[in-house]
N, C-alpha and C. Protein backbone atom coordinates (compact mmCIF):
# COMPACT_ATOMS: atom_id res chain seq x y z
N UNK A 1 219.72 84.42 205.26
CA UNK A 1 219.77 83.27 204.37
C UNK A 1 221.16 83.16 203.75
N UNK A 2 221.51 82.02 203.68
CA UNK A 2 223.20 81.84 203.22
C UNK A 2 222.99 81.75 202.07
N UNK A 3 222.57 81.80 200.99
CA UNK A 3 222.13 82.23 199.38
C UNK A 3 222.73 83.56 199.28
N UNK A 4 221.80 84.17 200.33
CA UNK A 4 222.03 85.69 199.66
C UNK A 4 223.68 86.12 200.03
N UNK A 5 224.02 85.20 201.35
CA UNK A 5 225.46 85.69 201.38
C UNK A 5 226.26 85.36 199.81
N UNK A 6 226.06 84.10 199.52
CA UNK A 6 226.65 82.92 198.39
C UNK A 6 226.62 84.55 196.96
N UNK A 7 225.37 85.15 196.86
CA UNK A 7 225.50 85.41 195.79
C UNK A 7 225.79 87.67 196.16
N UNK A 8 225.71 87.45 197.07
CA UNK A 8 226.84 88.96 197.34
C UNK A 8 227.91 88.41 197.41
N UNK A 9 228.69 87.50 197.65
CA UNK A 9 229.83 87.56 197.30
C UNK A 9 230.47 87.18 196.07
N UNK A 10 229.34 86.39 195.58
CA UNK A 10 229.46 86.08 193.73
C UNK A 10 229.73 87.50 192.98
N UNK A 11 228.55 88.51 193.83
CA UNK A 11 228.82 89.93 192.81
C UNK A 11 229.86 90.57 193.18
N UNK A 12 230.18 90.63 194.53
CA UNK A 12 231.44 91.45 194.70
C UNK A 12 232.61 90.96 194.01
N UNK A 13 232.57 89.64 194.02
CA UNK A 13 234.03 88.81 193.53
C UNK A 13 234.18 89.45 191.61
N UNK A 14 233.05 89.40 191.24
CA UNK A 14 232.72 89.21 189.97
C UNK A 14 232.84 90.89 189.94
N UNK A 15 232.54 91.73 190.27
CA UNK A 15 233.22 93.12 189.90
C UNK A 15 234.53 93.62 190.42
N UNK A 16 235.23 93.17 191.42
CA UNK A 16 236.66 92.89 191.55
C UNK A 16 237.44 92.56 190.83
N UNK A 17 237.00 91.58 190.11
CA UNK A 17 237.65 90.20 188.75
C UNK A 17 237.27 91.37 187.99
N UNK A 18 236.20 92.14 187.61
CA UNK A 18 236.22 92.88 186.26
C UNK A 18 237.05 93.83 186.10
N UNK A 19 237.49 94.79 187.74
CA UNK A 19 238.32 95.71 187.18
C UNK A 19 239.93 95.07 187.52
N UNK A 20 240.18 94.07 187.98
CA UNK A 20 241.48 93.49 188.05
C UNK A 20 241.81 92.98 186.95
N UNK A 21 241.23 92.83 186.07
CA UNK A 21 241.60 92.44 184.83
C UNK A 21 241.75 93.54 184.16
N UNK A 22 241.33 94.78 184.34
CA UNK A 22 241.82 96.14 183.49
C UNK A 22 243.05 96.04 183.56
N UNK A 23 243.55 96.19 185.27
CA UNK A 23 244.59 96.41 185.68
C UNK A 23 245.63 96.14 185.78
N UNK A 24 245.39 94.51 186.81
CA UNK A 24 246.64 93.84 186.57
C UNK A 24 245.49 92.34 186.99
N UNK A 25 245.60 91.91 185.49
CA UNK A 25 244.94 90.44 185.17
C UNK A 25 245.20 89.47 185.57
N UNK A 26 246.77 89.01 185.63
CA UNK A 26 247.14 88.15 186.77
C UNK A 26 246.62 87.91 188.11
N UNK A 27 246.00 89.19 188.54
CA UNK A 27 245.23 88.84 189.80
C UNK A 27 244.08 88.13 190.27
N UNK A 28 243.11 88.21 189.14
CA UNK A 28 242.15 88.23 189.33
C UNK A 28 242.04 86.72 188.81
N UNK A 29 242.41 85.85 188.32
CA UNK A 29 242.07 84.31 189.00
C UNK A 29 242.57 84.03 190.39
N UNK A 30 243.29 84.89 191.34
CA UNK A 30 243.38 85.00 193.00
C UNK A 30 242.09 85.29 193.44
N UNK A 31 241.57 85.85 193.03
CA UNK A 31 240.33 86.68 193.88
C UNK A 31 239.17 85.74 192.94
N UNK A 32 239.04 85.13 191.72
CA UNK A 32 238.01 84.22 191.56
C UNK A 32 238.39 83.03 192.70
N UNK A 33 239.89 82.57 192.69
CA UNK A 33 239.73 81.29 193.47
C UNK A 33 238.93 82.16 195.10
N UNK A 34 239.46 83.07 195.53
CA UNK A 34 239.16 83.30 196.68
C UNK A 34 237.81 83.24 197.02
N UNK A 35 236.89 83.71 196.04
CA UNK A 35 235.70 83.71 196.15
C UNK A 35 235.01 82.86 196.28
N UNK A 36 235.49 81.96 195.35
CA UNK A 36 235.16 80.38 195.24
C UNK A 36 234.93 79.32 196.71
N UNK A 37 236.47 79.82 197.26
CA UNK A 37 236.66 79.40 198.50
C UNK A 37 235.46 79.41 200.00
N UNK A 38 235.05 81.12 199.74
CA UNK A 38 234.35 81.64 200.60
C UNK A 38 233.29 80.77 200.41
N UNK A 39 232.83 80.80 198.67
CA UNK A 39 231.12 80.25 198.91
C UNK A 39 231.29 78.88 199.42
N UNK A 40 232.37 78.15 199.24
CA UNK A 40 232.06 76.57 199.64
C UNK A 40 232.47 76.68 201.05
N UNK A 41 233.07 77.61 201.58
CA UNK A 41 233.10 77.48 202.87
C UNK A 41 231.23 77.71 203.30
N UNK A 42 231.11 78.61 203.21
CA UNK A 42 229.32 79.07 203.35
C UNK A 42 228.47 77.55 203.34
N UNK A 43 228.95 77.22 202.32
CA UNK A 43 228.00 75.87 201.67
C UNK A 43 228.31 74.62 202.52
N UNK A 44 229.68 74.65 203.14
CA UNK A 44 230.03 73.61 203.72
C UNK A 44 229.42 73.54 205.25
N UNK A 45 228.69 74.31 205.57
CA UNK A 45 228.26 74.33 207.08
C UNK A 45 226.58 73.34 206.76
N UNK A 46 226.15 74.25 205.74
CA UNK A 46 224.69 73.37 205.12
C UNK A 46 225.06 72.15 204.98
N UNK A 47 226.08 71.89 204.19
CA UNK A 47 226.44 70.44 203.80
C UNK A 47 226.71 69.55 204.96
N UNK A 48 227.53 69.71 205.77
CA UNK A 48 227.53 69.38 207.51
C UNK A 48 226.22 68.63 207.85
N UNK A 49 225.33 69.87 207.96
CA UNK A 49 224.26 69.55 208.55
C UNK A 49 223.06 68.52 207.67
N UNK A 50 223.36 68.74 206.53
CA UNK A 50 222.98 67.54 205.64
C UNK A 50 223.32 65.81 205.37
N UNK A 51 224.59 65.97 206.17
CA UNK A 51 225.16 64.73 206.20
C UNK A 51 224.73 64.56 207.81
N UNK A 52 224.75 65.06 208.87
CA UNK A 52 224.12 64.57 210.22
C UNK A 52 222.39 63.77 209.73
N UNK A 53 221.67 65.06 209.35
CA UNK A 53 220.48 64.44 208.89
C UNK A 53 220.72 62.98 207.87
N UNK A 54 221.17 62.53 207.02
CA UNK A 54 221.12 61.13 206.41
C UNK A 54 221.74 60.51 207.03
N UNK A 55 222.72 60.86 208.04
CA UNK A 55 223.79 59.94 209.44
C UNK A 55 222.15 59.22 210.11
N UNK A 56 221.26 60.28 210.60
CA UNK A 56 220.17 59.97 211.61
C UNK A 56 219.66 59.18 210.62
N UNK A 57 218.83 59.48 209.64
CA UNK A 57 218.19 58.37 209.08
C UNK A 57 218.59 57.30 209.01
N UNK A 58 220.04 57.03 208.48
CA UNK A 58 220.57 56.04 208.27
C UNK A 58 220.76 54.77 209.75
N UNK A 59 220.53 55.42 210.69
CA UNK A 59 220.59 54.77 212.17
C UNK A 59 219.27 54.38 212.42
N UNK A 60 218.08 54.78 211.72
CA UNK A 60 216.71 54.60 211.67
C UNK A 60 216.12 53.82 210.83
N UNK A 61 217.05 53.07 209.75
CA UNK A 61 216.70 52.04 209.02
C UNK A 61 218.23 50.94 209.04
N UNK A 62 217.43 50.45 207.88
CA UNK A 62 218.80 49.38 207.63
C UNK A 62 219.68 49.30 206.51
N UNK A 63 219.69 50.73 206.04
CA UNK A 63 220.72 51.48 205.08
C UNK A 63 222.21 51.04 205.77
N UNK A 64 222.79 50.33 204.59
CA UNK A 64 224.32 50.15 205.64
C UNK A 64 224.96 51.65 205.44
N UNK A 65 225.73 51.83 206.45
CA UNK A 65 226.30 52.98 207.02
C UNK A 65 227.58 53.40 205.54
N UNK A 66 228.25 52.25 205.43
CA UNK A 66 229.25 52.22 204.80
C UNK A 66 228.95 52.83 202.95
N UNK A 67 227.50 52.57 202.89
CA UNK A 67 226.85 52.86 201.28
C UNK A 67 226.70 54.35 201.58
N UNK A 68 226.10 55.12 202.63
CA UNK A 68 226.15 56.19 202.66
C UNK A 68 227.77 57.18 202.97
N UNK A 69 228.40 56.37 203.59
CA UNK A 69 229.74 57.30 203.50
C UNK A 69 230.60 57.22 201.87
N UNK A 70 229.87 56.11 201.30
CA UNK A 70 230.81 56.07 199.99
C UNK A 70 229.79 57.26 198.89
N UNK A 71 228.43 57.32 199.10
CA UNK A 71 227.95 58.14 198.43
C UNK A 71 227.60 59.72 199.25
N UNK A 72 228.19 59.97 200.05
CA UNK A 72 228.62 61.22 200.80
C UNK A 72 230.24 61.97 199.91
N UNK A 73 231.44 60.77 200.18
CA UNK A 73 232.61 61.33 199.60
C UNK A 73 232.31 61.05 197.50
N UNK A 74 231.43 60.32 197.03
CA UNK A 74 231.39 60.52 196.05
C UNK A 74 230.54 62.00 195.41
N UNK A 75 229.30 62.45 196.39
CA UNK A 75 229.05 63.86 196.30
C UNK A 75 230.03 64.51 196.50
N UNK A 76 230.98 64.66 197.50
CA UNK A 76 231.92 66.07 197.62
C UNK A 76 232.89 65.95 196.46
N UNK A 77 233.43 64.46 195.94
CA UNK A 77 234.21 64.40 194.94
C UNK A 77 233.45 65.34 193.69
N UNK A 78 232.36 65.10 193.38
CA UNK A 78 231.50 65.88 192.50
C UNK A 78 231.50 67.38 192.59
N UNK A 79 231.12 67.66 193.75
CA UNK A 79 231.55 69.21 193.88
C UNK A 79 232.64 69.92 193.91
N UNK A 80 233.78 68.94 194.01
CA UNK A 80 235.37 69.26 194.14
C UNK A 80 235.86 69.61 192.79
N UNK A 81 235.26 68.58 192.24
CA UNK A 81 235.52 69.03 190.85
C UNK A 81 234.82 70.08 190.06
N UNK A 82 234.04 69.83 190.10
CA UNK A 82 233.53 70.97 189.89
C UNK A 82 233.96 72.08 190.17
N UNK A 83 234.20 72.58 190.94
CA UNK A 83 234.70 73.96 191.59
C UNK A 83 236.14 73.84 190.56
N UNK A 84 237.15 72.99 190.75
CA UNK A 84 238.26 73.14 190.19
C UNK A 84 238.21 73.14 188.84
N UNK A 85 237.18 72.28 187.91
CA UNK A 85 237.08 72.47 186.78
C UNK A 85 236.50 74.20 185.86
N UNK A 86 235.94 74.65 187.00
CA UNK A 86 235.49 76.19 186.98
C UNK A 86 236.48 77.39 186.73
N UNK A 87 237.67 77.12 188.11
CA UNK A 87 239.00 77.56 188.59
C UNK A 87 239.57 77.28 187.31
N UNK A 88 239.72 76.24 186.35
CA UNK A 88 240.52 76.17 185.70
C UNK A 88 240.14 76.88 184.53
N UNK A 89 239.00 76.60 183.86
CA UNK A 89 238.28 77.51 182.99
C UNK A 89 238.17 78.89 182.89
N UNK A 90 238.23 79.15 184.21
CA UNK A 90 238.21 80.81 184.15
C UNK A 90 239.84 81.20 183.96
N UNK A 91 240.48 80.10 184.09
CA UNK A 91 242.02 80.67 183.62
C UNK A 91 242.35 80.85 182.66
N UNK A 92 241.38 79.95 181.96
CA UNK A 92 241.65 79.78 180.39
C UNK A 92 242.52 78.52 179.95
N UNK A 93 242.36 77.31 181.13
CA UNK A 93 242.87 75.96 180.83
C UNK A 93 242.12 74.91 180.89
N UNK A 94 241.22 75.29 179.71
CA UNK A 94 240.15 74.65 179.30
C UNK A 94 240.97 72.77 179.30
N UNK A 95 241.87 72.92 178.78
CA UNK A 95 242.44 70.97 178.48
C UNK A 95 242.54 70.57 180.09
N UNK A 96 243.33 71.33 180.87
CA UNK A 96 243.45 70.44 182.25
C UNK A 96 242.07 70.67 182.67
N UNK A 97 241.05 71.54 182.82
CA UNK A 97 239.88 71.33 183.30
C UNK A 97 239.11 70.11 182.61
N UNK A 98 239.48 69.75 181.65
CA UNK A 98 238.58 68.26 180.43
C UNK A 98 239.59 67.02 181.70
N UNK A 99 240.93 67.54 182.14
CA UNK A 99 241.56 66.06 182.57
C UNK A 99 241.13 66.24 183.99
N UNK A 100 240.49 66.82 184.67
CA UNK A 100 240.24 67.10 186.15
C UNK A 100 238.73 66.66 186.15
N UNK A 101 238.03 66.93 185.16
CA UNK A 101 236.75 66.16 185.17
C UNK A 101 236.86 64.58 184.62
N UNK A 102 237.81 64.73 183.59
CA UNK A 102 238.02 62.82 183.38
C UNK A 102 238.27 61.96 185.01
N UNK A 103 239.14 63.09 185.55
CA UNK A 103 239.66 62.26 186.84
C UNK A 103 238.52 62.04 187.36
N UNK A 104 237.94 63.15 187.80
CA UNK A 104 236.79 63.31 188.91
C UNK A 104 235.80 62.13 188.86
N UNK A 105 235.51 61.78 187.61
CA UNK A 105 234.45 60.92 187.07
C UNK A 105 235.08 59.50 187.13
N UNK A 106 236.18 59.10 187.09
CA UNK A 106 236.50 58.13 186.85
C UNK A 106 237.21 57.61 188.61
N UNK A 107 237.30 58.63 189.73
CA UNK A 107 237.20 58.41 191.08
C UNK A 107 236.07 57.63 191.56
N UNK A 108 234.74 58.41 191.06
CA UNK A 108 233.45 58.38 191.07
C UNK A 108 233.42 57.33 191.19
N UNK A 109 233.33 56.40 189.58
CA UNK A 109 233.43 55.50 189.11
C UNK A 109 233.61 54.10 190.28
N UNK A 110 235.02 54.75 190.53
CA UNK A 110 236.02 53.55 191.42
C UNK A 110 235.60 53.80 192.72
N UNK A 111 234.85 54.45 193.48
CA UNK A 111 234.11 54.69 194.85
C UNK A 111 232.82 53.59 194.44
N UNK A 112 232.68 53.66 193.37
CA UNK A 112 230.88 53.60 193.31
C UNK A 112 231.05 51.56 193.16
N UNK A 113 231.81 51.28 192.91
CA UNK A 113 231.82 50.05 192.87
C UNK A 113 231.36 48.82 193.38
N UNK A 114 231.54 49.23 195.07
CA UNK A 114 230.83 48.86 195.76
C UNK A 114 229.34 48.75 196.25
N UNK A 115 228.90 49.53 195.80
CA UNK A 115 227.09 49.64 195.47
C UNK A 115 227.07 48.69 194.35
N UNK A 116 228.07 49.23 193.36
CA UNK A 116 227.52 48.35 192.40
C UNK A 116 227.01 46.72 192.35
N UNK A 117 228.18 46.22 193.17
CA UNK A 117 228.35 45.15 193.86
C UNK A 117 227.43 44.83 194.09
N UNK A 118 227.33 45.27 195.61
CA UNK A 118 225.68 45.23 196.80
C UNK A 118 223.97 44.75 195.56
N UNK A 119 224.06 46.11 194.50
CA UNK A 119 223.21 45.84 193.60
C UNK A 119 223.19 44.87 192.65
N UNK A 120 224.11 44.33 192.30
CA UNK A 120 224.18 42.82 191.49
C UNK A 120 223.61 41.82 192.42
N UNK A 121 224.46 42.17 193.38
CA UNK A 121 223.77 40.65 194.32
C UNK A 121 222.91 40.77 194.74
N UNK A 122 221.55 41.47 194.56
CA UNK A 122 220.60 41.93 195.49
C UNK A 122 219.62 41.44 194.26
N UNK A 123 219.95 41.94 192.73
CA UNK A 123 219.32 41.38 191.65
C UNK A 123 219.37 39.69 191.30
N UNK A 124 221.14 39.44 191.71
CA UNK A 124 220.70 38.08 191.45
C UNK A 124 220.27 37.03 192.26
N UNK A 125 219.77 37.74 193.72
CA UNK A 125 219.26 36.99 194.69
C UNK A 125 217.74 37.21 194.25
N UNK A 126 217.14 38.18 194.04
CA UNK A 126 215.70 38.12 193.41
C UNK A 126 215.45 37.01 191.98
N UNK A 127 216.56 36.74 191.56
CA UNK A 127 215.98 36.22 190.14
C UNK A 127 216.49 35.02 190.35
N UNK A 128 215.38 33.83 189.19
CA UNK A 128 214.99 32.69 189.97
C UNK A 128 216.64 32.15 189.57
């Protein structure tokens, strides 16, 4: 199960980071990002296969294609940040992690527009 990989390498990373910080502290936001890296690599094969599966559905109805690729890159934008807002926190740059989530959200935002769209006109075609 890729969990259990996700979270042995959470613990190994996470007692690495504890004694690299005895030692020499500078290191050990290297080896958090590294870790970081690994699990979303792990995660990114699931995620793959999660986006084939809503690809198929999406060929099986009349979901436009284009609503699901904008809410595909608006999930990874979500997780991107995330991860980096983490990376940054554990550095102890709590302010650029507040401006990396302003960004993130406000990408979001400007991806999502187009649904928004689609959904106005879909409301004001229902109403008399």
């Amino acid at each position: 199960m890729d969990i259990i990989k996700i979270i042995g390498i959470a613990f190994i990373a996470v007692i690495i980071i504890v004694i690299l910080k005895q030692y020499r502290p500078e290191f050990a936001i290297y080896a958090s990002i590294l870790a970081g890296v690994l699990i979303l690599a792990l995660a990114s094969d699931t995620l793959s296969g999660i986006i084939d599966m809503i690809q198929s559905i999406s060929n099986k109805t009349n979901i436009n294609n284009d609503f699901l690729i904008i809410l595909i890159k608006i999930t990874g934008i979500a997780i991107l940040t995330e991860f980096a807002v983490s990376i940054c926190k554990d550095a102890g740059e709590s302010a650029i992690a507040s401006k990396v989530d302003v960004g993130g959200k406000i990408l979001i935002i400007s991806l999502s527009i187009p649904i928004i769209n689609a959904l106005i006109d879909t409301i004001v075609k229902i109403l008399p």
